[in-house]
PDB file of N, CA and C in Angstrom:
ATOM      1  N   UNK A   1      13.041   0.740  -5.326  1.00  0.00           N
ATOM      2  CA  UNK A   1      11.603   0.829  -5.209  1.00  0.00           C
ATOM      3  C   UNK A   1      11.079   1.718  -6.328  1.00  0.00           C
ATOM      4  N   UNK A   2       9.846   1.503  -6.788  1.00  0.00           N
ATOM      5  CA  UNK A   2       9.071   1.954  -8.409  1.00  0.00           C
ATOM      6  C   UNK A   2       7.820   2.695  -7.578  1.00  0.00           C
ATOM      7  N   UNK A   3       7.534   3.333  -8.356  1.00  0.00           N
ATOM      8  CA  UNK A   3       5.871   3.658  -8.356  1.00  0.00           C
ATOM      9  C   UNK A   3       4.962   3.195  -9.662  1.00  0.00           C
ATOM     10  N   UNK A   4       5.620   2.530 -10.230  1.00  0.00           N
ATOM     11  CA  UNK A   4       4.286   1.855 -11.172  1.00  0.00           C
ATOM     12  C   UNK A   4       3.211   1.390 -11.453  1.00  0.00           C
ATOM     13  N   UNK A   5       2.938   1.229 -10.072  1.00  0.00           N
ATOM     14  CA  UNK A   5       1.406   1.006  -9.570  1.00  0.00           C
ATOM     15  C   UNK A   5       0.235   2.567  -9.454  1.00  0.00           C
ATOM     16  N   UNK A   6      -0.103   2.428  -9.855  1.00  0.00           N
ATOM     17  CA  UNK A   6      -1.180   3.583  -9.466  1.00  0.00           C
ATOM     18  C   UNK A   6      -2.244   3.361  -8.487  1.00  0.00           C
ATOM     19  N   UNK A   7      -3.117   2.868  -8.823  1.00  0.00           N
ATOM     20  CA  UNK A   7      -4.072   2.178  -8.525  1.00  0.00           C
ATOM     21  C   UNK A   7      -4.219   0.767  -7.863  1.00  0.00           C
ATOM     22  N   UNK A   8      -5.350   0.614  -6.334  1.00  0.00           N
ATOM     23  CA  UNK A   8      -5.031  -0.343  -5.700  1.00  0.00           C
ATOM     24  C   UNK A   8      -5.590  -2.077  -6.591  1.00  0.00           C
ATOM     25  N   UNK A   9      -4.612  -2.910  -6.868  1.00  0.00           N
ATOM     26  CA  UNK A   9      -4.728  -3.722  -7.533  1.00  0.00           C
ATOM     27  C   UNK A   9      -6.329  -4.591  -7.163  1.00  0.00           C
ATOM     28  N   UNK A  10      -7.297  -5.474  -8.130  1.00  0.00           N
ATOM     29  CA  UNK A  10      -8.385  -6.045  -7.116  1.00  0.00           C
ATOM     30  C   UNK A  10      -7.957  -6.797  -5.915  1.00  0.00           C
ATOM     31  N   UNK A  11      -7.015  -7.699  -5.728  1.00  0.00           N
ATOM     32  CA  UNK A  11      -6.753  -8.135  -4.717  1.00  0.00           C
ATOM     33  C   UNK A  11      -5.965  -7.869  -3.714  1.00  0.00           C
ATOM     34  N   UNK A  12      -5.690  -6.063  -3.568  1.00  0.00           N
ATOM     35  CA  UNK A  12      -5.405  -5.359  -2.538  1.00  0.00           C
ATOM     36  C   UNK A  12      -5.945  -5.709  -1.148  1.00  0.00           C
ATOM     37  N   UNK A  13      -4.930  -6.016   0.019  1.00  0.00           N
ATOM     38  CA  UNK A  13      -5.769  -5.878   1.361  1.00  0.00           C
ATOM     39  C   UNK A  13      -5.870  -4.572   1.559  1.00  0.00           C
ATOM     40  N   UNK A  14      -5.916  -3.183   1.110  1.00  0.00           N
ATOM     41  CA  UNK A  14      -6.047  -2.037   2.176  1.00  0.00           C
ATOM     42  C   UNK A  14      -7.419  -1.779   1.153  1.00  0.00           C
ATOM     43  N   UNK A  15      -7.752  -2.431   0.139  1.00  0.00           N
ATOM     44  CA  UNK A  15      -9.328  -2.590  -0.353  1.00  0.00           C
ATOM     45  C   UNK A  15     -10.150  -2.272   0.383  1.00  0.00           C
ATOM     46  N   UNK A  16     -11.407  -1.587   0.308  1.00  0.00           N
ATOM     47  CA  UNK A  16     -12.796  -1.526   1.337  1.00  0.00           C
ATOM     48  C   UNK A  16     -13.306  -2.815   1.134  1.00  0.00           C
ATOM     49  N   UNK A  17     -12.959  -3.247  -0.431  1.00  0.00           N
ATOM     50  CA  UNK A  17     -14.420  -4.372  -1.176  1.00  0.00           C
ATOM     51  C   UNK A  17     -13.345  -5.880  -1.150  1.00  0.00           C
ATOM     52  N   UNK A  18     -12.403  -5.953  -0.450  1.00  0.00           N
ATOM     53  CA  UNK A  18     -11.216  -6.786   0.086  1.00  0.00           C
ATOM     54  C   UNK A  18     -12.021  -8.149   1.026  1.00  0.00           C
ATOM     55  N   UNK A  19     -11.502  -8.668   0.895  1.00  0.00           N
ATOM     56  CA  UNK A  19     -12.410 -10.052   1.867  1.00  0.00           C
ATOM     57  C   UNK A  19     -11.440 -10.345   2.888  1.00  0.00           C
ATOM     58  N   UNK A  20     -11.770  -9.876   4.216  1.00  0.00           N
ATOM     59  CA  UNK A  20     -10.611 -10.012   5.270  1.00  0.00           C
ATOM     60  C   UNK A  20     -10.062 -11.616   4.697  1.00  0.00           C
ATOM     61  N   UNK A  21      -8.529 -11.409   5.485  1.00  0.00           N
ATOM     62  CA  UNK A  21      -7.457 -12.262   4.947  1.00  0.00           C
ATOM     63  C   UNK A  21      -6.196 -11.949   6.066  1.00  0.00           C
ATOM     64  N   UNK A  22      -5.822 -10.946   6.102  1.00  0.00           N
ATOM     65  CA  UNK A  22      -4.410 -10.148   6.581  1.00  0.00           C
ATOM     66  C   UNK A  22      -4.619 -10.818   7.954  1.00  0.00           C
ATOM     67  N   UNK A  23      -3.630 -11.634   8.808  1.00  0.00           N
ATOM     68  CA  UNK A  23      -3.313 -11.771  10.042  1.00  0.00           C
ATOM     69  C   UNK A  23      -1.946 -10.898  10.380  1.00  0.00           C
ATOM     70  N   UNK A  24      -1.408 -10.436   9.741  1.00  0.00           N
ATOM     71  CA  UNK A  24      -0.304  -9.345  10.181  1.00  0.00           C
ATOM     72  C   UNK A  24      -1.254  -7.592  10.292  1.00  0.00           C
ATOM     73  N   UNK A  25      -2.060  -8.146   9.782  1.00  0.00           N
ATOM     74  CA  UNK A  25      -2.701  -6.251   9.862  1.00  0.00           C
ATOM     75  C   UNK A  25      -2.137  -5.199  10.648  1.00  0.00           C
ATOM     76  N   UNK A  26      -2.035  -5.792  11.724  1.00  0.00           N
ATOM     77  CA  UNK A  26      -1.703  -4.613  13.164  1.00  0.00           C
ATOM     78  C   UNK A  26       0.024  -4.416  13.188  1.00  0.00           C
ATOM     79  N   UNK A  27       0.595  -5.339  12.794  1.00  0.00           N
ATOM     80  CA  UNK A  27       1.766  -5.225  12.441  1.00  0.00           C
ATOM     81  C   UNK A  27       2.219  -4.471  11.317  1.00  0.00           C
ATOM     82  N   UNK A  28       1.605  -4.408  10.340  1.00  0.00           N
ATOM     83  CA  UNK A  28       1.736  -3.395   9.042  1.00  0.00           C
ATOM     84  C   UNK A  28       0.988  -1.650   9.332  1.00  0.00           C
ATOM     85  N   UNK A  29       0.400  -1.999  10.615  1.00  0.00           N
ATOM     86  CA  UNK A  29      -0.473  -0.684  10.828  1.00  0.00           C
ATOM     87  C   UNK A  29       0.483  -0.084  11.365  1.00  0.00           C
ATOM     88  N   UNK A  30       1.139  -0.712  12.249  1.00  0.00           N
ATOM     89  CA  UNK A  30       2.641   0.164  12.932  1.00  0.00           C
ATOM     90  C   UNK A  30       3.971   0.179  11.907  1.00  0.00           C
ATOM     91  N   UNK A  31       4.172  -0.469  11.363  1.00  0.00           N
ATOM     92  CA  UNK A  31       5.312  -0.071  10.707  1.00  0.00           C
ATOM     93  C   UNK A  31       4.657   1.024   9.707  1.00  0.00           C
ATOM     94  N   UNK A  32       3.532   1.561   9.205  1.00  0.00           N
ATOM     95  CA  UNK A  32       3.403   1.929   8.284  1.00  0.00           C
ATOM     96  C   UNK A  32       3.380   3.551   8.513  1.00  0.00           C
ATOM     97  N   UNK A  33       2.665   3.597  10.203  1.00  0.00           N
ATOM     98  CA  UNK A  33       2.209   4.887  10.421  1.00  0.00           C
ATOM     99  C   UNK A  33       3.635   5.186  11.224  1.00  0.00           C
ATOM    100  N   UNK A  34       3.975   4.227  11.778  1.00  0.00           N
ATOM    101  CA  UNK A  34       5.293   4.758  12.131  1.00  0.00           C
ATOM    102  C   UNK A  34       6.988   5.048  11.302  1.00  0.00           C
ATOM    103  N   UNK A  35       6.433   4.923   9.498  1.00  0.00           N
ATOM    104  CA  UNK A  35       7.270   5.495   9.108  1.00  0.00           C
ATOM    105  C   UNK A  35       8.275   4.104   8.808  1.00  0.00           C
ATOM    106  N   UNK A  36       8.317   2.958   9.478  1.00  0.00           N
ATOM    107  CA  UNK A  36       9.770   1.993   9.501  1.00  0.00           C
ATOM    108  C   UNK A  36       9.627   1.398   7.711  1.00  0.00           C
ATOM    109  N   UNK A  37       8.826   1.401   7.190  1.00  0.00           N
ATOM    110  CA  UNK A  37       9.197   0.812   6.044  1.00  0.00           C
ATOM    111  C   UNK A  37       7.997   1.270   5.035  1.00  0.00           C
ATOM    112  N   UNK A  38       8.292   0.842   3.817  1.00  0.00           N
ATOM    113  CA  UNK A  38       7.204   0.919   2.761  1.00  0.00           C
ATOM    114  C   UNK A  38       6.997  -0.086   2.172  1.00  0.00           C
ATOM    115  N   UNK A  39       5.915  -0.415   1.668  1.00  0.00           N
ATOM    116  CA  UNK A  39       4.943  -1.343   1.284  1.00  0.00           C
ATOM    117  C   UNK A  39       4.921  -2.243  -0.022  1.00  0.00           C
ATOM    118  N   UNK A  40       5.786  -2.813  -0.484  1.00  0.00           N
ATOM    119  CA  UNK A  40       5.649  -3.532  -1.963  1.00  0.00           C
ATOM    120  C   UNK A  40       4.499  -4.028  -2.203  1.00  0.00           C
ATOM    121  N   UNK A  41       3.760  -3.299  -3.275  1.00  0.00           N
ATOM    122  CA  UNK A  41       2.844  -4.359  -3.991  1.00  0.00           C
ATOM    123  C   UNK A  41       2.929  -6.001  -4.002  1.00  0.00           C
ATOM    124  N   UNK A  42       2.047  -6.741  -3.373  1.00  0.00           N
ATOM    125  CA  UNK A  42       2.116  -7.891  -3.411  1.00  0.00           C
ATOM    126  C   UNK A  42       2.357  -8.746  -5.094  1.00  0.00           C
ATOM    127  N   UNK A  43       1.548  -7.798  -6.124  1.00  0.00           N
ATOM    128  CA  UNK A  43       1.530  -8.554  -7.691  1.00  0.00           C
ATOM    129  C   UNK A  43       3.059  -7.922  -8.388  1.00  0.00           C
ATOM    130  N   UNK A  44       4.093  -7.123  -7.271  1.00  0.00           N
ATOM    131  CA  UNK A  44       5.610  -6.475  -7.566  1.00  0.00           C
ATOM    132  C   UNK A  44       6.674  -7.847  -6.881  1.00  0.00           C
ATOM    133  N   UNK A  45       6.072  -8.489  -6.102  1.00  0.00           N
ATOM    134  CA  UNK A  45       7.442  -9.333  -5.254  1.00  0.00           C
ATOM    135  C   UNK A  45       6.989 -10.693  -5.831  1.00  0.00           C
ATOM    136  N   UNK A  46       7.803 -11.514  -5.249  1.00  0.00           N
ATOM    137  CA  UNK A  46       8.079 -13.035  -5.538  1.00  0.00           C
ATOM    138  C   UNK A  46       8.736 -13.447  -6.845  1.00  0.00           C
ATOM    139  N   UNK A  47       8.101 -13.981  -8.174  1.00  0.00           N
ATOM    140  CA  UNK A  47       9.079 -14.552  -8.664  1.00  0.00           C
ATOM    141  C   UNK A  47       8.137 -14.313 -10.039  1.00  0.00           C
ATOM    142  N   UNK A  48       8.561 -13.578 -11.161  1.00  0.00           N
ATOM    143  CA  UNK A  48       8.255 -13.107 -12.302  1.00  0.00           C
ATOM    144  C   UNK A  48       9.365 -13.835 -13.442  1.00  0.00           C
ATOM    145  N   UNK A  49       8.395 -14.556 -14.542  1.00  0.00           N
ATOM    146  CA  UNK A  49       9.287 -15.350 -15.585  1.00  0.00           C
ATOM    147  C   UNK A  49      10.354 -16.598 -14.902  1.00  0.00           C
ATOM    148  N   UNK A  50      10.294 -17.496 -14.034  1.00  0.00           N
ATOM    149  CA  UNK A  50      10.894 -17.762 -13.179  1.00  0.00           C
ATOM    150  C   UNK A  50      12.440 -17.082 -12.468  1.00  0.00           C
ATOM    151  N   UNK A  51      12.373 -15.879 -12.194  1.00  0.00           N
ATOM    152  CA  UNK A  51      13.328 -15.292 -11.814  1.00  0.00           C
ATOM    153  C   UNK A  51      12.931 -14.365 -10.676  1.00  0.00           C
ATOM    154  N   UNK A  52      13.461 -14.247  -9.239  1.00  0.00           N
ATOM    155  CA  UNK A  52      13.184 -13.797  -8.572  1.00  0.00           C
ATOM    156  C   UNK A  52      12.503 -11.915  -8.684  1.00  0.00           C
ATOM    157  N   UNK A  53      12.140 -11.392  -8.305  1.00  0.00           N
ATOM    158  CA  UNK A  53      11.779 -10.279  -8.650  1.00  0.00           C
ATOM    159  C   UNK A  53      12.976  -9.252  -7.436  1.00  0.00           C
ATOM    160  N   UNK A  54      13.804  -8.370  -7.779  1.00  0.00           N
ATOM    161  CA  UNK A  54      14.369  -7.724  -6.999  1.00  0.00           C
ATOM    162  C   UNK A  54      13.705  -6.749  -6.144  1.00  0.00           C
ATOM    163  N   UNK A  55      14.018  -6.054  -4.892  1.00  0.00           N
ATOM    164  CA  UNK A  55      13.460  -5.377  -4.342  1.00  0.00           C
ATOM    165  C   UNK A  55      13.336  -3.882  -5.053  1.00  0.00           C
ATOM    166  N   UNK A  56      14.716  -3.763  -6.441  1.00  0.00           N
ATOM    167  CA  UNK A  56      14.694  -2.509  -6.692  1.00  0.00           C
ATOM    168  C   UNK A  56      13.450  -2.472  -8.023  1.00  0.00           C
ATOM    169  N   UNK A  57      12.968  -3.656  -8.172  1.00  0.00           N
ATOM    170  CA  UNK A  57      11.950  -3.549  -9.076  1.00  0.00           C
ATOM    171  C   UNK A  57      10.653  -3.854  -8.412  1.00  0.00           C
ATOM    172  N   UNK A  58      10.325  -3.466  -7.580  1.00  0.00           N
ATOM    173  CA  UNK A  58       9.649  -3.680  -6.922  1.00  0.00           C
ATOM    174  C   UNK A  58       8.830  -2.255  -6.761  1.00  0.00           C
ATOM    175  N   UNK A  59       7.218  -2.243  -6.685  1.00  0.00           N
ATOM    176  CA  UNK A  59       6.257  -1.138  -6.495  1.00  0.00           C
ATOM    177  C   UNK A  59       6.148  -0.954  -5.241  1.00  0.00           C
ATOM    178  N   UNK A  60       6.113   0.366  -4.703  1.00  0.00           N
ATOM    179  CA  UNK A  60       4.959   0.864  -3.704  1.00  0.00           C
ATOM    180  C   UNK A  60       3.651   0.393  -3.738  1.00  0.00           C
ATOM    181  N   UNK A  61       2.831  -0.653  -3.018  1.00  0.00           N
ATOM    182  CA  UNK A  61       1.767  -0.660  -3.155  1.00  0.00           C
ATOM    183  C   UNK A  61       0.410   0.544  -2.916  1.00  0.00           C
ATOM    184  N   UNK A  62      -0.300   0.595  -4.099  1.00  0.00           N
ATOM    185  CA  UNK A  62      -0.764   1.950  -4.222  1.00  0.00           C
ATOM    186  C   UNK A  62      -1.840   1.779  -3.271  1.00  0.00           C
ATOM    187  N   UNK A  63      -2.625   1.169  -2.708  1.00  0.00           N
ATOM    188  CA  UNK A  63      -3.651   0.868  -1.338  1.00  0.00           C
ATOM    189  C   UNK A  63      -3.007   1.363  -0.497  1.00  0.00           C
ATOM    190  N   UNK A  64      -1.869   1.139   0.092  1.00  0.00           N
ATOM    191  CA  UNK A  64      -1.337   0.939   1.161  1.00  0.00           C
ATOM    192  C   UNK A  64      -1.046   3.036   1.043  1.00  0.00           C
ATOM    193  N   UNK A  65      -0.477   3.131  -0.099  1.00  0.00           N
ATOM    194  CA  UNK A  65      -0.673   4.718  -0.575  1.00  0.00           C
ATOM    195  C   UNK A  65      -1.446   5.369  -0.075  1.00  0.00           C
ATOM    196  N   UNK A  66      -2.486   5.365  -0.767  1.00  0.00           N
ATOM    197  CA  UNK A  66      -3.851   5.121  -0.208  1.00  0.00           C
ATOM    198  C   UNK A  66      -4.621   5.814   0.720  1.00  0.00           C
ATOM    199  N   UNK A  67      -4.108   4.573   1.762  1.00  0.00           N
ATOM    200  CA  UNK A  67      -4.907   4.477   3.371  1.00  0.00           C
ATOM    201  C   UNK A  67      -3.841   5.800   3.702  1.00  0.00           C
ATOM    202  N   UNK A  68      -2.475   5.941   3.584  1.00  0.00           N
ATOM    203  CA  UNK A  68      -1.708   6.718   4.258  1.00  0.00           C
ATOM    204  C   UNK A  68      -2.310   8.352   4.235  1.00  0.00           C
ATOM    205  N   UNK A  69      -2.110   8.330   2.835  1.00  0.00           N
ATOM    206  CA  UNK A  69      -2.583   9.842   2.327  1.00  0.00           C
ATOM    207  C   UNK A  69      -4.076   9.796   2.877  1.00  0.00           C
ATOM    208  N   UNK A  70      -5.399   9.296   3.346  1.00  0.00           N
ATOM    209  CA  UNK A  70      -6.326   9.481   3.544  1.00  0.00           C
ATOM    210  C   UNK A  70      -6.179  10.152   5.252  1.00  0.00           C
ATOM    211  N   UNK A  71      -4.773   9.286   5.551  1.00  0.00           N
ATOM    212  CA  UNK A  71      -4.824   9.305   7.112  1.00  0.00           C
ATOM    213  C   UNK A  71      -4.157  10.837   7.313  1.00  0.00           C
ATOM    214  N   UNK A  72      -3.517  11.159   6.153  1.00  0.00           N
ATOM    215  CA  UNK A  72      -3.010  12.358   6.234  1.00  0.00           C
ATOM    216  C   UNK A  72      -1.110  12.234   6.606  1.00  0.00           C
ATOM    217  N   UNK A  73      -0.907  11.223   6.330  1.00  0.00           N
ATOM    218  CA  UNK A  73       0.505  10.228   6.911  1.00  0.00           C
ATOM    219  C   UNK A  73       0.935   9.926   5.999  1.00  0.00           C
ATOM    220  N   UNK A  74       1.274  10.376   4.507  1.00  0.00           N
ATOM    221  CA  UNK A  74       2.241  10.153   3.691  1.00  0.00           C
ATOM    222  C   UNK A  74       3.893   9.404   4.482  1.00  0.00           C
ATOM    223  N   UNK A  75       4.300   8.458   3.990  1.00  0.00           N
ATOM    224  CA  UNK A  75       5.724   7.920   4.757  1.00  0.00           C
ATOM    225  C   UNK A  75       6.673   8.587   3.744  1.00  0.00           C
ATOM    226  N   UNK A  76       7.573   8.107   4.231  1.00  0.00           N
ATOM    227  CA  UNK A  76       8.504   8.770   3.891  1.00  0.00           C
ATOM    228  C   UNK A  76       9.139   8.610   2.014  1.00  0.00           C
ATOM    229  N   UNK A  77       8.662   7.527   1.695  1.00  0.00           N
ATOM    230  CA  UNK A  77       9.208   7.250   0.474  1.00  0.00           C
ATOM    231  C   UNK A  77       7.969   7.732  -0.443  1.00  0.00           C
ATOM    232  N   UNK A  78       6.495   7.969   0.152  1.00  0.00           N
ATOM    233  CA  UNK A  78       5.814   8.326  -0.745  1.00  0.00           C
ATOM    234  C   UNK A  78       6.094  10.333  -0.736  1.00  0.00           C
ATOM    235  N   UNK A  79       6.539  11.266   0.206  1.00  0.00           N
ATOM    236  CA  UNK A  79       7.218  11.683   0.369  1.00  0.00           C
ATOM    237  C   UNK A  79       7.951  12.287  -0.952  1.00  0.00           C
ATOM    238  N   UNK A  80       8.932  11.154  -0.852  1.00  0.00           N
ATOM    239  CA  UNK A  80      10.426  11.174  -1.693  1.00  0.00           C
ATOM    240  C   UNK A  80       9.758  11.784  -3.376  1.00  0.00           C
ATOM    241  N   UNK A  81       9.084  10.426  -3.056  1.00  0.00           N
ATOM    242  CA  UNK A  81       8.235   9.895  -5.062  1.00  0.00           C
ATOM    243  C   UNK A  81       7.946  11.479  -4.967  1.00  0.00           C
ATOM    244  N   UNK A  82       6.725  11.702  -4.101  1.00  0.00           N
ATOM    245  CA  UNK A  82       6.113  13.414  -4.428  1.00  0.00           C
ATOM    246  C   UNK A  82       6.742  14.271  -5.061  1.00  0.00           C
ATOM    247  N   UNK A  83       8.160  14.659  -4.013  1.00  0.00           N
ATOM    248  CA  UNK A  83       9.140  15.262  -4.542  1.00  0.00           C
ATOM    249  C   UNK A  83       9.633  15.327  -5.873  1.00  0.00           C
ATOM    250  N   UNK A  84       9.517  14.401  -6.022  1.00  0.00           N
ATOM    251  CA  UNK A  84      10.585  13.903  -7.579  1.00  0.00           C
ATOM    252  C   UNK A  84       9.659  13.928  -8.588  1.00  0.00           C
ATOM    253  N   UNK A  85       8.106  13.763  -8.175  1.00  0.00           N
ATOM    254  CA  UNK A  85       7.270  13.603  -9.373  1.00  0.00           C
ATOM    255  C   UNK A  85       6.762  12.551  -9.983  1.00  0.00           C
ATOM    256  N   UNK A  86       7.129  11.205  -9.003  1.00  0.00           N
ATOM    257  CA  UNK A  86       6.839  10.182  -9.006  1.00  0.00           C
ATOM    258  C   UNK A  86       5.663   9.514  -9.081  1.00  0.00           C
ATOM    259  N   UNK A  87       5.079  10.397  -8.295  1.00  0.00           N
ATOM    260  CA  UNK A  87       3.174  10.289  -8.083  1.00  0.00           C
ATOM    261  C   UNK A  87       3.163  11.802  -7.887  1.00  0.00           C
ATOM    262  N   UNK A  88       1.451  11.578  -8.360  1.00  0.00           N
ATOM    263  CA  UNK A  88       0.696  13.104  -7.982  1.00  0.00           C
ATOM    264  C   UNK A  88      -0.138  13.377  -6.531  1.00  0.00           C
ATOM    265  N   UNK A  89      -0.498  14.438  -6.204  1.00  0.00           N
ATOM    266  CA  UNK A  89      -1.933  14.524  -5.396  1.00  0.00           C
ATOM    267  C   UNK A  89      -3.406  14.148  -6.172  1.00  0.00           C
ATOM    268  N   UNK A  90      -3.073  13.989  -7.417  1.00  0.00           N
ATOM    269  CA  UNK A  90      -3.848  13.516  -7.889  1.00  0.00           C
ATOM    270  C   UNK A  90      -3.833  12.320  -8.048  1.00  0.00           C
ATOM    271  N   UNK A  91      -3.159  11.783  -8.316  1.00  0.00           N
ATOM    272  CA  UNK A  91      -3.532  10.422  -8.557  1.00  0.00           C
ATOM    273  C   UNK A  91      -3.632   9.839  -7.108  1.00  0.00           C
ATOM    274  N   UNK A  92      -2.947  10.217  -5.799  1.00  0.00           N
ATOM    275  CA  UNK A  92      -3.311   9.776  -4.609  1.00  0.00           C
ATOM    276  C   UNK A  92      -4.766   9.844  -3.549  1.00  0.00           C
ATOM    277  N   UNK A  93      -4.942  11.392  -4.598  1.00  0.00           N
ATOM    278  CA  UNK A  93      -6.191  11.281  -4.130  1.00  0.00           C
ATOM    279  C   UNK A  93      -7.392  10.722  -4.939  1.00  0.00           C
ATOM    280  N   UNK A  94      -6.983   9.713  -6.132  1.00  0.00           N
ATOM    281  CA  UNK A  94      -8.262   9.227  -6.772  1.00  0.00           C
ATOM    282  C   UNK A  94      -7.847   7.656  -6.411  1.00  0.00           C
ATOM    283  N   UNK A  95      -6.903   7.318  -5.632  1.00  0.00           N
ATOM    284  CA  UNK A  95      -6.712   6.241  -5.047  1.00  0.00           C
ATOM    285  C   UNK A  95      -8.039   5.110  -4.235  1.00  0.00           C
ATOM    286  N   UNK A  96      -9.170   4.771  -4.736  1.00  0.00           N
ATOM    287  CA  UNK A  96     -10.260   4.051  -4.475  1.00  0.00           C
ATOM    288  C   UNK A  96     -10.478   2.972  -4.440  1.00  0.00           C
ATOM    289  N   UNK A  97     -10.975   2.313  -4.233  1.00  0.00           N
ATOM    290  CA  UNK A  97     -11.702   1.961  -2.563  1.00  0.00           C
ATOM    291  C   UNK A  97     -11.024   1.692  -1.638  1.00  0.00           C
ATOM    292  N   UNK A  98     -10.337   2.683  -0.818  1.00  0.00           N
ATOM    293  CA  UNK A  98      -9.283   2.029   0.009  1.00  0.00           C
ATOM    294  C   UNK A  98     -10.022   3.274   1.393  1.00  0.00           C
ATOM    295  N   UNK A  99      -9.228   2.199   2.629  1.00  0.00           N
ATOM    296  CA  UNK A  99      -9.517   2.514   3.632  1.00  0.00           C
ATOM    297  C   UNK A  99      -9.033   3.909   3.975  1.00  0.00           C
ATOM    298  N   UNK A 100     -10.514   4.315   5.021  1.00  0.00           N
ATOM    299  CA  UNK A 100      -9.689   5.981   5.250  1.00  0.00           C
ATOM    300  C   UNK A 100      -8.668   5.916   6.351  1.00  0.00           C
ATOM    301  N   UNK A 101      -8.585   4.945   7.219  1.00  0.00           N
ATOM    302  CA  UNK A 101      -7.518   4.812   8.118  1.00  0.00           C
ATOM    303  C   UNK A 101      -7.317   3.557   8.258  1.00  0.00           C
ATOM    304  N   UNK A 102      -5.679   3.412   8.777  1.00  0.00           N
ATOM    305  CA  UNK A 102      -5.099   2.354   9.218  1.00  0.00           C
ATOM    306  C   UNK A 102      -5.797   1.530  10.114  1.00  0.00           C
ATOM    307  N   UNK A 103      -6.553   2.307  11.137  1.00  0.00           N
ATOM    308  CA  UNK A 103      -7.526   1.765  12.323  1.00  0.00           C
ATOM    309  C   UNK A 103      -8.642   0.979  11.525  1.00  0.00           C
ATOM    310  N   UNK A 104      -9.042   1.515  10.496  1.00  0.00           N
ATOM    311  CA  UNK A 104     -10.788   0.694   9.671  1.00  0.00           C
ATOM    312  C   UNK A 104      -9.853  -0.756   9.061  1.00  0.00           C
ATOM    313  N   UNK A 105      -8.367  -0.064   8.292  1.00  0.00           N
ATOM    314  CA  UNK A 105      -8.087  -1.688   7.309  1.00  0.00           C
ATOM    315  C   UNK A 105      -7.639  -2.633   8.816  1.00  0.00           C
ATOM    316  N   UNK A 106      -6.868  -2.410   9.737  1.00  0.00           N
ATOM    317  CA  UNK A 106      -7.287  -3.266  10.943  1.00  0.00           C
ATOM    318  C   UNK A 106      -8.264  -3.936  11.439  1.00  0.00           C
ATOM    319  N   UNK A 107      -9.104  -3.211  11.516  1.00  0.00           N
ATOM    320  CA  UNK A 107     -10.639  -3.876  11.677  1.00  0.00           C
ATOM    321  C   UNK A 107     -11.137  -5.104  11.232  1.00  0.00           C
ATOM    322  N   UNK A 108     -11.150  -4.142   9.746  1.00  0.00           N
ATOM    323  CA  UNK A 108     -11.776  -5.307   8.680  1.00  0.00           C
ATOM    324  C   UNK A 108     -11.120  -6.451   8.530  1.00  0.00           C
ATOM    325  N   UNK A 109      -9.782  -6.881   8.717  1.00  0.00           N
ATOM    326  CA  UNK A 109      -8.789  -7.889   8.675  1.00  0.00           C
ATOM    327  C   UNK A 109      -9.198  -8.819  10.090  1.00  0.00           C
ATOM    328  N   UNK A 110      -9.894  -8.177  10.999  1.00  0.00           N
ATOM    329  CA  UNK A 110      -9.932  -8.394  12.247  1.00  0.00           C
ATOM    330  C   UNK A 110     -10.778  -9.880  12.396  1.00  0.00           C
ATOM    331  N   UNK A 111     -11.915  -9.290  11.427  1.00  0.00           N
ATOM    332  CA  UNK A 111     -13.271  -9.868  10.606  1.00  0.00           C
ATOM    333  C   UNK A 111     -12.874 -11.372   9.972  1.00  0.00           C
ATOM    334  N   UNK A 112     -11.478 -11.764   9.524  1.00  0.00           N
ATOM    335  CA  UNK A 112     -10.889 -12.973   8.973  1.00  0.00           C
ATOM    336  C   UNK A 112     -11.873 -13.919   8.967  1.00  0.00           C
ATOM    337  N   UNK A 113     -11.999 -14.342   7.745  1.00  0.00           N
ATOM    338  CA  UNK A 113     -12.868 -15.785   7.887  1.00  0.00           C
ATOM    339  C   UNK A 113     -11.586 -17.075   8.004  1.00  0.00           C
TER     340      UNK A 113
END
């Protein structure tokens, strides 16, 4: 897992300015606050140059960052990155337009057209 992402990509779901979409929402709201996993950037996975993209090249999605640090719930791998210097408090906290809690990006997903 990378931190190369900084910033939440435009077509981030943990976006404020995001156009509900997410039918797993509530499912990512618990694994997220409960720590079970971390979040790959969606524009980090699938299949880059036709070659699969590995999980070890793979980003933290920085939204998903984000919402955590707003909630005050850093997980565990953003955590790790801190430690090591991976990301800042700064750059987490200029992390924008993203939801201040897991409960609002739920919501708004809720909203699905």
């Amino acid at each position: 897992m990378k931190f190369k992402i900084k910033t939440p990509c435009a077509d981030c779901p943990f976006r404020t300015d995001s156009n509900p979409f997410l039918r797993r929402a509530p499912q990512l709201r618990h694994q997220l606050r409960n720590d079970q996993n971390w979040f790959a950037c969606h524009e980090t996975t699938g299949v880059k140059n036709g070659k699969r993209i590995k999980p070890a090249d793979q980003s933290h999605c920085a939204g998903a960052m984000g919402v955590l640090w707003n909630e005050g719930n850093p997980n565990l791998a953003m955590r790790l990155a801190l430690a090591f210097k991976l990301i800042t408090v700064k750059q987490l906290d200029k992390m924008q337009p993203v939801f201040q809690s897991l409960d609002d990006f739920v919501r708004h997903h809720a909203g699905r057209k």
